[in-house]
Protein backbone atom coordinates (compact mmCIF):
# COMPACT_ATOMS: atom_id res chain seq x y z
CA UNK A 1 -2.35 -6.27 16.31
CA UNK A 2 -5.57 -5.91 15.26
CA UNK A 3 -6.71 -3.65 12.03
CA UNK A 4 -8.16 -1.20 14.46
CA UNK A 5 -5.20 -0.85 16.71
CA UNK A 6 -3.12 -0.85 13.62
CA UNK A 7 -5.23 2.31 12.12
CA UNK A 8 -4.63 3.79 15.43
CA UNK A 9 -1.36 3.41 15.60
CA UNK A 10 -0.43 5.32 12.04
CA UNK A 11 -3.03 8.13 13.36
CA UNK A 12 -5.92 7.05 11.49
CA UNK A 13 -8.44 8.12 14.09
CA UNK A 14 -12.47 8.44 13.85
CA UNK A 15 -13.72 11.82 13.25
CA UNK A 16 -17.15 13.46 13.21
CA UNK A 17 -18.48 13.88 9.61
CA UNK A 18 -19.18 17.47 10.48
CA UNK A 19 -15.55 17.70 10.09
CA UNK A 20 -15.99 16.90 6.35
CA UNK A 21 -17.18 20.23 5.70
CA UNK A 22 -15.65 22.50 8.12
CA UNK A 23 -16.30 22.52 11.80
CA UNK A 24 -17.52 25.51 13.45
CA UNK A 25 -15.70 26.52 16.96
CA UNK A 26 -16.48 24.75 19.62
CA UNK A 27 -18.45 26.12 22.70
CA UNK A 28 -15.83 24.84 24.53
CA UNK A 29 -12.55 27.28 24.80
CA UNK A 30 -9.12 25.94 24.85
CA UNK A 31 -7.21 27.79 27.66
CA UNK A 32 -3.59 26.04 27.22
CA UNK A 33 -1.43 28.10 26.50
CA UNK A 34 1.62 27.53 24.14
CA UNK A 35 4.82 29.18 24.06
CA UNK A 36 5.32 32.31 21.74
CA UNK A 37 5.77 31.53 18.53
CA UNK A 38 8.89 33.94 18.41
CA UNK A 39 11.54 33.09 21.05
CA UNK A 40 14.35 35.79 22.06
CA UNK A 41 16.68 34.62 19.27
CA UNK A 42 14.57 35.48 16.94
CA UNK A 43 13.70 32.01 15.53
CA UNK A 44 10.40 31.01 14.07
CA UNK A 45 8.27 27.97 16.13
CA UNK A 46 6.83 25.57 13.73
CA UNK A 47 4.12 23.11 15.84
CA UNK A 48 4.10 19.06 14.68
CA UNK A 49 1.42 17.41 16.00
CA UNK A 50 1.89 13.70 16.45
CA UNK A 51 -0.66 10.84 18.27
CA UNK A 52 1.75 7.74 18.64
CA UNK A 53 4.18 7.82 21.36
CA UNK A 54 7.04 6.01 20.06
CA UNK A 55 7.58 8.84 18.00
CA UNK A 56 8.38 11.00 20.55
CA UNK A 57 11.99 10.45 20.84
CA UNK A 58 12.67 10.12 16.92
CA UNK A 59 10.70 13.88 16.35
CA UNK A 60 12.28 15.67 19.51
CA UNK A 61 15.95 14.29 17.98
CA UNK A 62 15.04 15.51 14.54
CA UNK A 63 13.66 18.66 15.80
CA UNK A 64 17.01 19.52 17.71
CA UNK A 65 19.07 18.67 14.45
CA UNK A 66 16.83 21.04 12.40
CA UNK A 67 17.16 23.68 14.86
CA UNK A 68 20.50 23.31 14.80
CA UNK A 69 21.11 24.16 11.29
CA UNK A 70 17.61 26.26 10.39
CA UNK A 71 16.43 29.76 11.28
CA UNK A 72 13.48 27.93 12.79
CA UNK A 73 12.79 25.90 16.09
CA UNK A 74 9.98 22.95 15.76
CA UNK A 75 8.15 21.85 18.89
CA UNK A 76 6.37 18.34 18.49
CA UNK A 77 3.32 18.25 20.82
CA UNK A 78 2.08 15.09 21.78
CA UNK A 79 -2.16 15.21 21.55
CA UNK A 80 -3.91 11.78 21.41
CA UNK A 81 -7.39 10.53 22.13
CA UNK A 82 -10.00 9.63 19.02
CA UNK A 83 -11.01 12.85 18.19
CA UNK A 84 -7.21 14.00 16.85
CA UNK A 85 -8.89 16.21 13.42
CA UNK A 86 -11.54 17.45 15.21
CA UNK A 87 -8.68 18.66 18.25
CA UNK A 88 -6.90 20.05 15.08
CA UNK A 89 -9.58 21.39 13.41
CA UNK A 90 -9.99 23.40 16.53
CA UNK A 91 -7.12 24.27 17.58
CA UNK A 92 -6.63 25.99 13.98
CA UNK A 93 -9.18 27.96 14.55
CA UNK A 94 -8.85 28.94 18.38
CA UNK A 95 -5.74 28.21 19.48
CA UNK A 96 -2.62 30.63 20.10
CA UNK A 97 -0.77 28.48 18.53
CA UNK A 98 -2.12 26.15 16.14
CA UNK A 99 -0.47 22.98 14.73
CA UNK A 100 1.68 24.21 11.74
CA UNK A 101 2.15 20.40 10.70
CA UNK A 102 1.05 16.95 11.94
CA UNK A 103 0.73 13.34 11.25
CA UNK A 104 -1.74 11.68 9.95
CA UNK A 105 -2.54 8.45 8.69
CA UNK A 106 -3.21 8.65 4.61
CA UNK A 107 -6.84 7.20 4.44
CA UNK A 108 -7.66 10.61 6.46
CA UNK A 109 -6.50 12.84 4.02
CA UNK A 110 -9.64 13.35 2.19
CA UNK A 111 -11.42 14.81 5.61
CA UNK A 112 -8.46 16.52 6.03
CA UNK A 113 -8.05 18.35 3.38
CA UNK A 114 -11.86 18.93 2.52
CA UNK A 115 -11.85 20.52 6.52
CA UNK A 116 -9.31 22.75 5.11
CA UNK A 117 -6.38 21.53 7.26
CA UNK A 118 -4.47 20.31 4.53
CA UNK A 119 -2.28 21.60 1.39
CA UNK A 120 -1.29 21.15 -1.34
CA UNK A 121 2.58 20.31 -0.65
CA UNK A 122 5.22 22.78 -2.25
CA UNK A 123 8.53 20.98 -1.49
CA UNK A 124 11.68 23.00 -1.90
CA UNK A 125 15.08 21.77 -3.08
CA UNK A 126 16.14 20.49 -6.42
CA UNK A 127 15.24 16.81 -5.67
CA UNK A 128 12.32 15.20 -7.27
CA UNK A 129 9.59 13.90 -4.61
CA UNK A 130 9.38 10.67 -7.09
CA UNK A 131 13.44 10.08 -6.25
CA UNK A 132 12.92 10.43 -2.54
CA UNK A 133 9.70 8.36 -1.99
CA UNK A 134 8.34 4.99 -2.90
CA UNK A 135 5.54 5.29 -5.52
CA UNK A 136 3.20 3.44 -2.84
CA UNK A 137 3.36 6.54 -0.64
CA UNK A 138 3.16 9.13 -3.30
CA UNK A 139 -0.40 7.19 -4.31
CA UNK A 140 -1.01 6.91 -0.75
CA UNK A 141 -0.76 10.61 0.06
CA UNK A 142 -2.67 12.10 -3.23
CA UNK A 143 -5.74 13.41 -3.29
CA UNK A 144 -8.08 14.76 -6.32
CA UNK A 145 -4.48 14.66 -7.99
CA UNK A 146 -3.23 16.32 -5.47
CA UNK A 147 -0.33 15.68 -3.36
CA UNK A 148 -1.20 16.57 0.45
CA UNK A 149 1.02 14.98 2.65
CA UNK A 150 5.17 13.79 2.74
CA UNK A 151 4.87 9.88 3.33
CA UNK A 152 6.69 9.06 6.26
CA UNK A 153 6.27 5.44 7.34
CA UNK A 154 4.39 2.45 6.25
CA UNK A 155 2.69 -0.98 7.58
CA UNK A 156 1.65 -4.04 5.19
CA UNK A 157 2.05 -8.06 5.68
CA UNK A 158 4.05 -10.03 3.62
CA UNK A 159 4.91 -13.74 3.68
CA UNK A 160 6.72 -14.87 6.97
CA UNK A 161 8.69 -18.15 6.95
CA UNK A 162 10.99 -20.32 8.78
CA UNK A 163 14.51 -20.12 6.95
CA UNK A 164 15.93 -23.02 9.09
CA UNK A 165 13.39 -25.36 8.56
CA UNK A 166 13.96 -24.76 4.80
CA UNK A 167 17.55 -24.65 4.71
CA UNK A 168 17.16 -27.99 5.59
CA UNK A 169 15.28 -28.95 2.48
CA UNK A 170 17.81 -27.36 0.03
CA UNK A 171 20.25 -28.83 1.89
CA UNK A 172 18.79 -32.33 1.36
CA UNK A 173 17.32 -31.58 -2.41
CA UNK A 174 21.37 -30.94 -3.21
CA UNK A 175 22.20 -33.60 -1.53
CA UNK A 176 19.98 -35.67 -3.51
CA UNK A 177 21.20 -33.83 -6.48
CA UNK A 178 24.59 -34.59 -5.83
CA UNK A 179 24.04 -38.59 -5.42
CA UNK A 180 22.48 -38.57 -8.82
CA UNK A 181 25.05 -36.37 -10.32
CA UNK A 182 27.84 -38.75 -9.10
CA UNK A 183 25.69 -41.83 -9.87
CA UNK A 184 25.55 -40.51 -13.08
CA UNK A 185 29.41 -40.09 -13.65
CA UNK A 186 30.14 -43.81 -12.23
CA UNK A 187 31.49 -42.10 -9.17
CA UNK A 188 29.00 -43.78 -6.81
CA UNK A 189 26.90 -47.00 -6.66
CA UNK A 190 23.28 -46.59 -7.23
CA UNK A 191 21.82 -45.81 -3.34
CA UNK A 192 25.41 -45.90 -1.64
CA UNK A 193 24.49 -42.75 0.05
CA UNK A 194 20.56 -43.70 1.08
CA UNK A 195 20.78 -47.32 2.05
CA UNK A 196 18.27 -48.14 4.30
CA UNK A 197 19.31 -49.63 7.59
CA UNK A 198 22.52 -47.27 7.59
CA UNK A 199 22.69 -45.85 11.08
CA UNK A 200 22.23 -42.88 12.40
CA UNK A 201 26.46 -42.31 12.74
CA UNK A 202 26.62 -43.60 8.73
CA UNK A 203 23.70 -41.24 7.34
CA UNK A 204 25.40 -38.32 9.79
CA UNK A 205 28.90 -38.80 8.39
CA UNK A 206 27.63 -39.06 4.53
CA UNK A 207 25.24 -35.55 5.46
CA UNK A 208 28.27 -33.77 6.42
CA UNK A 209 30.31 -35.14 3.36
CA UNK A 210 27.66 -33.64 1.26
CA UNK A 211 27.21 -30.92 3.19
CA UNK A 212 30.79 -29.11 3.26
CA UNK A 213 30.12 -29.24 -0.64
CA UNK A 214 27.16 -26.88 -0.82
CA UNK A 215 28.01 -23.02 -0.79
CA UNK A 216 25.94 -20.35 0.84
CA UNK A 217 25.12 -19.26 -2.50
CA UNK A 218 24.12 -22.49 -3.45
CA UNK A 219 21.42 -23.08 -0.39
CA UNK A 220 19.90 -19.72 -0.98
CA UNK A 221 19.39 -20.72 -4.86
CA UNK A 222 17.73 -23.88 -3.61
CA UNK A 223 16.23 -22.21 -0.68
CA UNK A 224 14.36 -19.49 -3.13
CA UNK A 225 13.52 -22.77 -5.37
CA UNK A 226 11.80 -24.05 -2.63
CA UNK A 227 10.01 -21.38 -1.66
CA UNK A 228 6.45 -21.17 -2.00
CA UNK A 229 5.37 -18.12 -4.45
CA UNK A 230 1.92 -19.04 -4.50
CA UNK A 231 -1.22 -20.78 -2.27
CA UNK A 232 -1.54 -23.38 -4.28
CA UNK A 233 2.23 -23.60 -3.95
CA UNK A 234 2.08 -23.69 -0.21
CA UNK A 235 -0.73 -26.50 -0.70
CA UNK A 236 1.60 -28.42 -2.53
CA UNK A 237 4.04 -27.63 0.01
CA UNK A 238 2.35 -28.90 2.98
CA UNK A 239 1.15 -32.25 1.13
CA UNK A 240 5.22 -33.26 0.76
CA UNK A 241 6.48 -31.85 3.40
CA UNK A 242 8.64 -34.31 5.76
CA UNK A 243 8.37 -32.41 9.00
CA UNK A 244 10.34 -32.05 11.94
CA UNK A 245 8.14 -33.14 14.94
CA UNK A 246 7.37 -29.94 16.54
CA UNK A 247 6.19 -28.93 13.42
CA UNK A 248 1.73 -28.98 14.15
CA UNK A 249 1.26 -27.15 10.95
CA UNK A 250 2.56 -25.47 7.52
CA UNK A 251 0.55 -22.25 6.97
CA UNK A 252 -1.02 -20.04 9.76
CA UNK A 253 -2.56 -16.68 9.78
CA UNK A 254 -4.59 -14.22 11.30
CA UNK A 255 -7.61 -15.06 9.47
CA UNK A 256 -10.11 -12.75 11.41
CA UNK A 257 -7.99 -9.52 10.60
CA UNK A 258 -8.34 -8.42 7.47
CA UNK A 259 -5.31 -6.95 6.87
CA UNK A 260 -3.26 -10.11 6.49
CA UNK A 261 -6.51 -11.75 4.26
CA UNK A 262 -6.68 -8.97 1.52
CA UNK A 263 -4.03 -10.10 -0.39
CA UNK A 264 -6.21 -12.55 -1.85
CA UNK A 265 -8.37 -10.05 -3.30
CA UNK A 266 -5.92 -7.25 -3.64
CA UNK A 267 -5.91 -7.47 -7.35
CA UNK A 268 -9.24 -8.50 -8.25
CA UNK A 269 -10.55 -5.68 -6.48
CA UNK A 270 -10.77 -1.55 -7.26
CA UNK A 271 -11.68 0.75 -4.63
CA UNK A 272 -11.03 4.14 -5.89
CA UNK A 273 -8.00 3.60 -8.29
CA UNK A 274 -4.38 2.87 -7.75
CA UNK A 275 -4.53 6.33 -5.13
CA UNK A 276 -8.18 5.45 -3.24
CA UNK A 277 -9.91 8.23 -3.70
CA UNK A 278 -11.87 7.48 -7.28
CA UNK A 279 -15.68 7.00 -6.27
CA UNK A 280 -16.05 6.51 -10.24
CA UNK A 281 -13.39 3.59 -9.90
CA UNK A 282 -14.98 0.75 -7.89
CA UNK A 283 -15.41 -2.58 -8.56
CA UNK A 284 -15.80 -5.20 -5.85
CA UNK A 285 -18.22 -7.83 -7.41
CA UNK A 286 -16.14 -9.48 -10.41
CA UNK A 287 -14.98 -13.32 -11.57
CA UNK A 288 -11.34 -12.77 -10.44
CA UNK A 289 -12.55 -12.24 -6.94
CA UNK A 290 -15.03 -14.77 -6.59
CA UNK A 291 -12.31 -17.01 -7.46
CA UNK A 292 -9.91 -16.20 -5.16
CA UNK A 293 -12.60 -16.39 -2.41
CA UNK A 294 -13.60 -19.80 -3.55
CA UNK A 295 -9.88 -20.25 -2.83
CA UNK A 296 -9.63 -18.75 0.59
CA UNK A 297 -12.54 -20.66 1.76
CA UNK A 298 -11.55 -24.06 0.52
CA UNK A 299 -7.95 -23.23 3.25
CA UNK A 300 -10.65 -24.15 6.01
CA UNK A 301 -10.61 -27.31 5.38
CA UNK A 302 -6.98 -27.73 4.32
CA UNK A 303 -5.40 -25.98 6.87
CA UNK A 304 -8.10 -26.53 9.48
CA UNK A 305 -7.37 -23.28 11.73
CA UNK A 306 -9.69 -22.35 14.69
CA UNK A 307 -10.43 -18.45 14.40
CA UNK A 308 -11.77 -18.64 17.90
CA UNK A 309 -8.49 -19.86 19.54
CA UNK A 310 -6.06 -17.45 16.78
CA UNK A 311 -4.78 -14.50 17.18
CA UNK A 312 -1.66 -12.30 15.78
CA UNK A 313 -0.36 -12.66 19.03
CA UNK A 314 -0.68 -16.23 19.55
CA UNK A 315 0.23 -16.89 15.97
CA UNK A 316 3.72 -15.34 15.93
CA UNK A 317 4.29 -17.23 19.41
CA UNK A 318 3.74 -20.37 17.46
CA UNK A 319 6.39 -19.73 14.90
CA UNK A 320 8.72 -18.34 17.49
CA UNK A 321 8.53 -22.10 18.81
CA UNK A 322 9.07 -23.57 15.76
CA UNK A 323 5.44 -24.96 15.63
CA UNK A 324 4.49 -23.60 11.82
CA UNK A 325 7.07 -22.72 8.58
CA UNK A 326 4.62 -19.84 6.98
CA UNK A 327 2.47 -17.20 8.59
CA UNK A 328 1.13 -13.69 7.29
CA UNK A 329 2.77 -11.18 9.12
CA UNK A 330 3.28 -6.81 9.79
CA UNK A 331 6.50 -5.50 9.95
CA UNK A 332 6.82 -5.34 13.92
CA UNK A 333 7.35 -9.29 13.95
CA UNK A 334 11.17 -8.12 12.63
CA UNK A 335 11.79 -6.61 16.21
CA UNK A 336 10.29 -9.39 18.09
CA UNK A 337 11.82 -11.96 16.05
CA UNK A 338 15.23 -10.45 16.70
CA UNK A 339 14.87 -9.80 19.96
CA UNK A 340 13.69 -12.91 20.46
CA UNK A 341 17.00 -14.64 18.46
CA UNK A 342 19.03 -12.00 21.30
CA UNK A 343 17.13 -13.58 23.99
CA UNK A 344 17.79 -16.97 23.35
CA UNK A 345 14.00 -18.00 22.99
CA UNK A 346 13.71 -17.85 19.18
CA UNK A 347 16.60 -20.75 17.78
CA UNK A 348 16.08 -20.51 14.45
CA UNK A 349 16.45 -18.46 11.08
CA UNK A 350 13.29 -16.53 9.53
CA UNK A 351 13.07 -14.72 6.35
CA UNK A 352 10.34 -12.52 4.44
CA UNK A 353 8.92 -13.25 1.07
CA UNK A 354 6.21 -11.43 -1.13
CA UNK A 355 2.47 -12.11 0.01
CA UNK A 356 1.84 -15.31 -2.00
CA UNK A 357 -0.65 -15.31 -5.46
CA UNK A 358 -3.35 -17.22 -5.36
CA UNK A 359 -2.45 -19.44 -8.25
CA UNK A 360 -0.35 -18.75 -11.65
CA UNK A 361 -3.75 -16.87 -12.83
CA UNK A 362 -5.29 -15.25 -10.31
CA UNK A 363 -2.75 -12.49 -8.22
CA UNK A 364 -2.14 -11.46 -4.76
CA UNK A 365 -2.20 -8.03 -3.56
CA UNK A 366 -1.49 -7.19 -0.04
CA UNK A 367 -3.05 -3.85 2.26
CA UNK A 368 -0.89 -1.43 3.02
CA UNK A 369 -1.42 1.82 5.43
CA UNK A 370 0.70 4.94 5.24
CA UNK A 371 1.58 7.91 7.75
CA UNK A 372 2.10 11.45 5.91
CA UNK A 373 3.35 14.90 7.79
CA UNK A 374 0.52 17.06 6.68
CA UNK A 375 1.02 20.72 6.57
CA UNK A 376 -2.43 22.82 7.93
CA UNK A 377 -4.19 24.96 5.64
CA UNK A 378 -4.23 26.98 8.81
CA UNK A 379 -0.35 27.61 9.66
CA UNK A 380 1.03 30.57 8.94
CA UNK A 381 4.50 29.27 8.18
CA UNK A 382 3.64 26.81 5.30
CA UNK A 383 6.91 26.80 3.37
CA UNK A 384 8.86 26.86 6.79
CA UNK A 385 6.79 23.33 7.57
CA UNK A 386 6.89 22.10 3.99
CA UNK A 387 10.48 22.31 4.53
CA UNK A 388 10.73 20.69 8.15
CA UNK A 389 8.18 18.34 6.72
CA UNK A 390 10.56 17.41 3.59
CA UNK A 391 13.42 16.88 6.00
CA UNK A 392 11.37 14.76 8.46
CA UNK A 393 10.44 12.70 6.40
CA UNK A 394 13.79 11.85 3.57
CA UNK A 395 16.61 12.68 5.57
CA UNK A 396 18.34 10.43 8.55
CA UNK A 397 15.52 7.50 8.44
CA UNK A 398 17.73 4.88 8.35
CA UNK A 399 17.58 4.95 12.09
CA UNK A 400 13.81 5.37 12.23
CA UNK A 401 12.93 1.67 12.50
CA UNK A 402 15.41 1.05 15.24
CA UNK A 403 13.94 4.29 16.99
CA UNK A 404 10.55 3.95 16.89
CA UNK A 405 9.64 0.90 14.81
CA UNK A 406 8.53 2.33 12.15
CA UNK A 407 9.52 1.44 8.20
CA UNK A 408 10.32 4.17 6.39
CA UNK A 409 8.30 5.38 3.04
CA UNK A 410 11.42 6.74 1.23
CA UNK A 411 13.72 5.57 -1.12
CA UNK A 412 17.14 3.72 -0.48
CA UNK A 413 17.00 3.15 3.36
CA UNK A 414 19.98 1.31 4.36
CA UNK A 415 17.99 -1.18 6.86
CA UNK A 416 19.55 -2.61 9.85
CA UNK A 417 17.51 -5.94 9.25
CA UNK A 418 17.39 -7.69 5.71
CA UNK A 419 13.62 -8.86 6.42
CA UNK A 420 12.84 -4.90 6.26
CA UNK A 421 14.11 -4.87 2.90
CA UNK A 422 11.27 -7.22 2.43
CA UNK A 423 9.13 -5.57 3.30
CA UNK A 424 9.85 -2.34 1.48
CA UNK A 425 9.40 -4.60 -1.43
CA UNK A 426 6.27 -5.41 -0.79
CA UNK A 427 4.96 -1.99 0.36
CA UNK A 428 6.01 -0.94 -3.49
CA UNK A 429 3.64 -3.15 -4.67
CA UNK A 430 0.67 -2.94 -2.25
CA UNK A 431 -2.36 -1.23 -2.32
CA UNK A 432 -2.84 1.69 -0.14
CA UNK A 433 -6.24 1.60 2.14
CA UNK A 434 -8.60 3.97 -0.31
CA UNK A 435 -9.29 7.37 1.51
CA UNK A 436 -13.00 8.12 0.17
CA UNK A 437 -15.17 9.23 2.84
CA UNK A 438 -18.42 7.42 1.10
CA UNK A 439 -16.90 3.80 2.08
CA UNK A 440 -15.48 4.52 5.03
CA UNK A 441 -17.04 1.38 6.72
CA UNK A 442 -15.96 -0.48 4.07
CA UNK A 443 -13.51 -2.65 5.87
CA UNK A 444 -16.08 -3.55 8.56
CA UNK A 445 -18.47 -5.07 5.83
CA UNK A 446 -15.52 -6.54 3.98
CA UNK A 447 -14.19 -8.59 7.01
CA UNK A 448 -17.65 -9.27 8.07
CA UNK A 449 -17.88 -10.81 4.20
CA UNK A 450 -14.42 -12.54 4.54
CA UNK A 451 -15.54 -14.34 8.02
CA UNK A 452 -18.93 -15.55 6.82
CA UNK A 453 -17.14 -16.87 3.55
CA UNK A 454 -14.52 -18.66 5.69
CA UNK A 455 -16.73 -20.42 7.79
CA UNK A 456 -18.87 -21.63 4.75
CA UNK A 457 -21.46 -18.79 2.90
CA UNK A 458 -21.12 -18.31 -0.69
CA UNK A 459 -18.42 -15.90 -2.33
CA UNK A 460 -20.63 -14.96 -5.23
CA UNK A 461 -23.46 -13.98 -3.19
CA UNK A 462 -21.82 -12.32 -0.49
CA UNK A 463 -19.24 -10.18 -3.00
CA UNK A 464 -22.53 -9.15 -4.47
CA UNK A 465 -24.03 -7.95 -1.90
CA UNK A 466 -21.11 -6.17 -0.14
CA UNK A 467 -20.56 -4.67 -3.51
CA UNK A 468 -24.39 -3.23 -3.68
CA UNK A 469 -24.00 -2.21 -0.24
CA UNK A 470 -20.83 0.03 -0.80
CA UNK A 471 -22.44 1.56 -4.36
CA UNK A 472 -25.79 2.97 -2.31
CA UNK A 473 -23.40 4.21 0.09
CA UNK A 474 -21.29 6.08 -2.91
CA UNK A 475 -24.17 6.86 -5.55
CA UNK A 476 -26.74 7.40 -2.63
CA UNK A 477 -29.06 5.50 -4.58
CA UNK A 478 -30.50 1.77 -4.76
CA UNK A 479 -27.77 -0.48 -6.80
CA UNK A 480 -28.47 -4.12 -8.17
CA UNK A 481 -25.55 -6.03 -9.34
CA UNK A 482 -26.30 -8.32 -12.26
CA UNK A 483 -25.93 -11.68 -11.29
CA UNK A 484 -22.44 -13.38 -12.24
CA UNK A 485 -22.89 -17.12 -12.98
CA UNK A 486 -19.63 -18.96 -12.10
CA UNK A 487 -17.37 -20.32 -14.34
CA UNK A 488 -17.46 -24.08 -15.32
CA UNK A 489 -16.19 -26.13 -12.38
CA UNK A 490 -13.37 -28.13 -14.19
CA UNK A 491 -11.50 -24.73 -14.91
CA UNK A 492 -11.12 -24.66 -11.00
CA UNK A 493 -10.25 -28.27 -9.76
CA UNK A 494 -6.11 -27.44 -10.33
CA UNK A 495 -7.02 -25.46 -7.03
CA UNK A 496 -9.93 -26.27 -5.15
CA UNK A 497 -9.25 -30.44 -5.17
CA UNK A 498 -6.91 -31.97 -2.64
């Protein structure tokens, strides 16, 4: 799924930049009308507006148990197409019954809530919002200091790998372990259990010998020994690696998206502080992430993958066949790797790891998006939506991924799916997508940057340039960077030589 789909998909939809500053009505009237906003029992109607349609089951089913046990009645409306704040925006303003609440994905919230159509939150109940959320999409849904929005669910890439392939090698590394070990006690002769020339029956028979020794505590030790923390881990990786013959390659990734590159500039990078909306905290054109570029561009060569014949698609159908052990992936490949395992089309084990560092200096940082319930400046029921909002949002979401396939933003979810845990982790230590109008094109020019560098144009110069580009936009004014001369080479060759 591509970064614009994936915007889409956690409501993060294009809107007019008249919007920033208040849209007047539209010539055009709206002449749907809604239902009253008092029914005969006597029960307040509370409007969520929502653009993604697997929600629709999840909200109706939450809306029903709220009902059920609140003095008010919530009706989620379904209203897609690009112009979503704008239809808001208008609706607020002309509509019988305007949205009390809606969706909306968290690098909106500054048009949102400059447009007016979002406040402040005032969350009731004796539970602190820090105990109920991750800190990721608290950060995610501030603004100006300002909370605006309940974080609901997330999306971010972390590491994707084949658990078979490397239960095999921490089956054979204690294996090995375990010859030595008895070697060493005069329990074995030197080589009795690798002599070449064996047989395939003889090296079978010693495997499973060895084999019943090992517990499953013991492979997942070795397993998480094995595992690659770092790229220049996963270099190292792929230059021992014995593997199986449908194996055509170690590590694979989407490297036109830039949501699964920006990990390798996550932390070298500032775009509005840790909650994105900072102008005054910006810095794009430093040492740390010239490095790491250097680094991303030198995988070209190593790992030799054809951007014109890749996709996230075709990727993840590779590692379903067992063609690849690592890939950068987004939470949905949980679902299609397990309904893949129920299918009988995916035969192996996968697991989720941390987005790789670059090296032990020089960190990785993956992109994360969040969707927040917003409550409308506009409703006249704000603490009846704060409330429903609240609810939405903490309560019963242990069932939301299974629902809708969506990860959850708060705290403690029991997951269905370990890998989901996984991902939670690294959600609490991603970046949110900044939400400053001023560089809102920002990812456009940055994967535009990434591409050239991966197909051979110089880091230093194109950081700089990207990073003089983005301060005009912000300052509004003509911006030099000072040129940054690179460090010496030989501080580099531990991860730019083969």
């Amino acid at each position: 799924m591509s970064l614009k789909k994936r915007l889409t998909a956690v409501g993060v939809i294009a809107v007019a930049a008249a919007l920033t500053f208040g849209v007047a009505k539209s010539g055009r009237q709206i002449t749907e009308k809604r239902e009253n906003t008092v029914f005969n029992n006597g029960k307040e109607t509370l409007y969520l507006w929502y653009t993604d349609e697997a929600l629709s089951s999840y909200l109706s089913s939450a809306a029903v148990a709220y009902s059920e046990t609140h003095d008010v009645r919530v009706m989620p409306v379904l209203e897609g197409g690009p112009e979503y704040l704008e239809n808001i925006n208008r609706a607020s303003l002309e509509a019988e019954a305007p949205p009390d609440l809606y969706i909306l994905g968290h690098d909106s919230l500054e048009k949102a809530y400059l447009a007016g159509l979002a406040d402040e939150v005032e969350p009731s109940g004796n539970i602190p919002l820090k105990e109920l959320y991750m800190d990721t999409g608290l950060q995610a849904a501030i603004y100006e200091d300002k909370l605006i929005g309940y974080p609901f669910y997330f999306e971010t890439s972390a590491l994707l790998y084949n658990k078979t392939y490397l239960e095999q090698m921490a089956i054979q590394a204690l294996e090995a372990e375990a010859v030595r070990a008895a070697e060493e006690a005069g329990e074995l002769e030197p080589d009795a259990g690798q002599e070449e020339g064996s047989g395939e029956e003889g090296t079978e028979s010693a495997d499973a010998t060895w084999e019943e020794q090992f517990t499953k505590e013991q492979i997942d030790g070795k397993i998480k020994e094995l595992l690659p923390t770092t790229i220049e881990e996963i270099r190292a990786f792929a230059d021992s690696y014995d593997a199986p013959e449908q194996v055509e390659g170690v590590f694979k990734w989407d490297v036109t998206d830039i949501f699964y590159n920006y990990f390798f500039i996550g932390s070298a990078v500032n775009m509005g502080g840790e909650a994105g909306w900072d102008t005054s905290q910006i810095d794009i054109y430093n040492q740390a992430a010239i490095k790491s570029l250097r680094v991303y561009q030198d995988l070209n060569q190593f790992f030799s993958i054809d951007t014109g014949a890749s996709s996230y698609e075709s990727i993840m159908q590779e590692f379903m066949e067992g063609k690849m052990v690592f890939t950068m992936a987004t939470s949905d490949a949980v679902s299609m790797l397990e309904q893949a395992k129920a299918e009988g089309t995916f035969p192996y084990e996968y697991g989720i790891a941390l987005a790789p560092d670059i090296n032990e200096e020089l960190k990785g940082r993956s992109l994360s998006m969040t969707a927040c319930v917003v409550v409308n400046g506009y409703s006249g029921h704000k603490q009846e939506a704060n409330d429903f909002a609240r609810y939405l949002t903490s309560q019963n979401v242990d069932v939301l991924y299974d629902r809708t396939g969506k990860v959850s933003a708060a705290r403690d979810v029991d997951y269905e799916f370990e890998g989901l845990k996984e991902f939670a982790a690294e959600y609490e230590q991603s970046i949110s997508m900044p939400k400053m109008l001023e560089t809102n094109n920002f990812w456009v020019l940055l994967e535009s940057a990434f591409s050239e560098i991966w197909n051979g144009a110089d880091a230093n110069e194109k950081l700089k340039s990207l990073s003089e580009q983005t301060m005009r936009q912000v300052t509004g004014e003509d911006f030099k960077e000072e040129y940054l001369e690179e460090e010496p080479a030989e501080q580099e060759e531990e991860y730019t030589d083969e």
